[in-house]
Protein backbone atom coordinates (compact mmCIF):
# COMPACT_ATOMS: atom_id res chain seq x y z
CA UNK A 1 -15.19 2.72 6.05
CA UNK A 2 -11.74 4.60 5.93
CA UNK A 3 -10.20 2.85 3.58
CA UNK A 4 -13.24 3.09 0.82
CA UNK A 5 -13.65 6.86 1.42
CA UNK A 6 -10.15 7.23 0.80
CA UNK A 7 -10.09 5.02 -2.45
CA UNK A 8 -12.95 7.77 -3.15
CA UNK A 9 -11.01 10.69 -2.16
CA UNK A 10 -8.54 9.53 -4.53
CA UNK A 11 -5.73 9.41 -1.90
CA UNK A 12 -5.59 5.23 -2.57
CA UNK A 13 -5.71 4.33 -6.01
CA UNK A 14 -6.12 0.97 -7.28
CA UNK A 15 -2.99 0.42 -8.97
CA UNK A 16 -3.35 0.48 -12.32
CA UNK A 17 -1.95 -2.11 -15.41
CA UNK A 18 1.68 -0.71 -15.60
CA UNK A 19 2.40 -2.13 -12.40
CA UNK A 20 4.63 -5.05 -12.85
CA UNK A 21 5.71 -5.92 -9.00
CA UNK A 22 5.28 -9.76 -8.34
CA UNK A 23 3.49 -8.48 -5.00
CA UNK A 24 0.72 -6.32 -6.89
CA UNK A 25 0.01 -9.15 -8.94
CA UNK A 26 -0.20 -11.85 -6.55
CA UNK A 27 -2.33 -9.22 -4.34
CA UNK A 28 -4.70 -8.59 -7.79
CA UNK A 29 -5.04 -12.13 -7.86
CA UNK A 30 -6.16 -12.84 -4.54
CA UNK A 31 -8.45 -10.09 -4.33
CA UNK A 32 -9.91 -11.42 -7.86
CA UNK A 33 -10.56 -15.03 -5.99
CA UNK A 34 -8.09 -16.53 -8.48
CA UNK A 35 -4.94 -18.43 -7.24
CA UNK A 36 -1.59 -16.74 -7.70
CA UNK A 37 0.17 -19.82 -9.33
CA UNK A 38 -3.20 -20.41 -12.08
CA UNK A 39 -2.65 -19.73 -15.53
CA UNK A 40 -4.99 -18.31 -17.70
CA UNK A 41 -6.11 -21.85 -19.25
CA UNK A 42 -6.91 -23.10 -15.30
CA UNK A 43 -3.97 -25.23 -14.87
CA UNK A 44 -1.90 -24.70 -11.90
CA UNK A 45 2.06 -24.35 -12.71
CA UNK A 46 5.05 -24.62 -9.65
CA UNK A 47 4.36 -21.84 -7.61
CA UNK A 48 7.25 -19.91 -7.31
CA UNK A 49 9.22 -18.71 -3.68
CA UNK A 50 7.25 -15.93 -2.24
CA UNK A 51 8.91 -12.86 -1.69
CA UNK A 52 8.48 -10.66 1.58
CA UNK A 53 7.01 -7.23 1.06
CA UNK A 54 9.03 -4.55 2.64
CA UNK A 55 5.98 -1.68 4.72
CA UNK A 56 8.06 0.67 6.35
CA UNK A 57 5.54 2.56 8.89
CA UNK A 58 5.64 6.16 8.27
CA UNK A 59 4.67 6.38 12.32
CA UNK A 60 8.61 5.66 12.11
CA UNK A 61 9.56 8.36 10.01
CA UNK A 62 10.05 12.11 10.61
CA UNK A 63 6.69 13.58 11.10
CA UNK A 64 8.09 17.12 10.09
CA UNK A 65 8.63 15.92 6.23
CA UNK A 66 6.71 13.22 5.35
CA UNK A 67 6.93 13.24 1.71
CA UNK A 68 11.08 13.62 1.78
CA UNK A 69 10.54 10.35 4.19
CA UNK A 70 8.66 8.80 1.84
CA UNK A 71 10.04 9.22 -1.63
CA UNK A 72 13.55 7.74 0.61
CA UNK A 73 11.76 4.98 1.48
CA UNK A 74 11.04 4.58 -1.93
CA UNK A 75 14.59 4.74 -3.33
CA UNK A 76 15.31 2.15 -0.47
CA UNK A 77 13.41 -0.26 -1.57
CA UNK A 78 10.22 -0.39 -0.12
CA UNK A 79 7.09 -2.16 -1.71
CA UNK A 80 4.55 -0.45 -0.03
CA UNK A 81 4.70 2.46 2.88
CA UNK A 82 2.11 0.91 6.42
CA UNK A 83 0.44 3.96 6.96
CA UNK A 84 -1.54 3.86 10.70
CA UNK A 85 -4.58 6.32 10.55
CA UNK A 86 -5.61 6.83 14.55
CA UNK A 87 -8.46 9.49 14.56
CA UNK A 88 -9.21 9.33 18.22
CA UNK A 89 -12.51 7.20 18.07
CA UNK A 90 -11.16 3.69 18.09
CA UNK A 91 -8.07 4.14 20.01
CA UNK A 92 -7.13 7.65 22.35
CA UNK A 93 -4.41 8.71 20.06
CA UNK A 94 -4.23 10.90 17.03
CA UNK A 95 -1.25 10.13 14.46
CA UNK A 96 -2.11 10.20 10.39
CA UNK A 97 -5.35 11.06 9.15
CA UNK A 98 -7.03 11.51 5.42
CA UNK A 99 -5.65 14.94 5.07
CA UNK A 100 -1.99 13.68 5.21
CA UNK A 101 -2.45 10.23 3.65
CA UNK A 102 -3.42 12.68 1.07
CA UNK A 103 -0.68 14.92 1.12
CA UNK A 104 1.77 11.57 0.94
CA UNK A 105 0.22 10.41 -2.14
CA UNK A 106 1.24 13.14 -3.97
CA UNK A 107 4.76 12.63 -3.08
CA UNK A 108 4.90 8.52 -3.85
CA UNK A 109 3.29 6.54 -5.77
CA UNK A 110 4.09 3.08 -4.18
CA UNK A 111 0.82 1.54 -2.75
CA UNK A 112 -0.31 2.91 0.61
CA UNK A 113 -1.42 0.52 3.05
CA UNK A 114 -3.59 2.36 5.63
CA UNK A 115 -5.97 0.89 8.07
């Protein structure tokens, strides 16, 4: 339920078309139902070598400047940024929650997954 009312909110877009990492389209694909090595004509080609996605955490990051933390993670390569939203129902603690998922996606725009 967190996850859709933040792809409401805006905070997680869907990325759009001018995305062009092999990770976003194998993910597009999957979510689609379609295989990630069929070609448009439904013929399967070689499927190529999968390549690790790099998630840093941002629970490992400097909670006192996010967004600096997260534009560097950025420039370092990352594919996506593993964002862990505790809210004190599930589990006792309290890290991340919509408000600063929020703030965060105005500072990067690589995909942000939160659960």
């Amino acid at each position: 339920a967190l996850m859709h009312t933040l792809h409401l909110q805006g905070v997680m877009p869907t990325p759009g078309p001018e995305d062009r990492d092999d990770a976003t389209k194998r993910r597009k694909l999957h979510h689609a139902g379609k295989s990630p090595t069929a070609t448009s004509a439904g013929t399967h080609t070689t499927p190529r070598a999968m390549r690790a996605l790099v998630a840093p955490s941002l629970l490992a990051a400097n909670q006192g400047s996010l967004a600096e933390e997260a534009q560097r993670m950025a420039r370092e390569g990352a594919d996506w940024l593993h964002v862990d939203i505790m809210d004190g129902h599930f589990v006792p603690n309290l890290t991340i929650g919509p408000s600063v998922v929020a703030d965060v996606r105005k500072a990067t725009d690589l995909f942000l997954d939160c659960h």
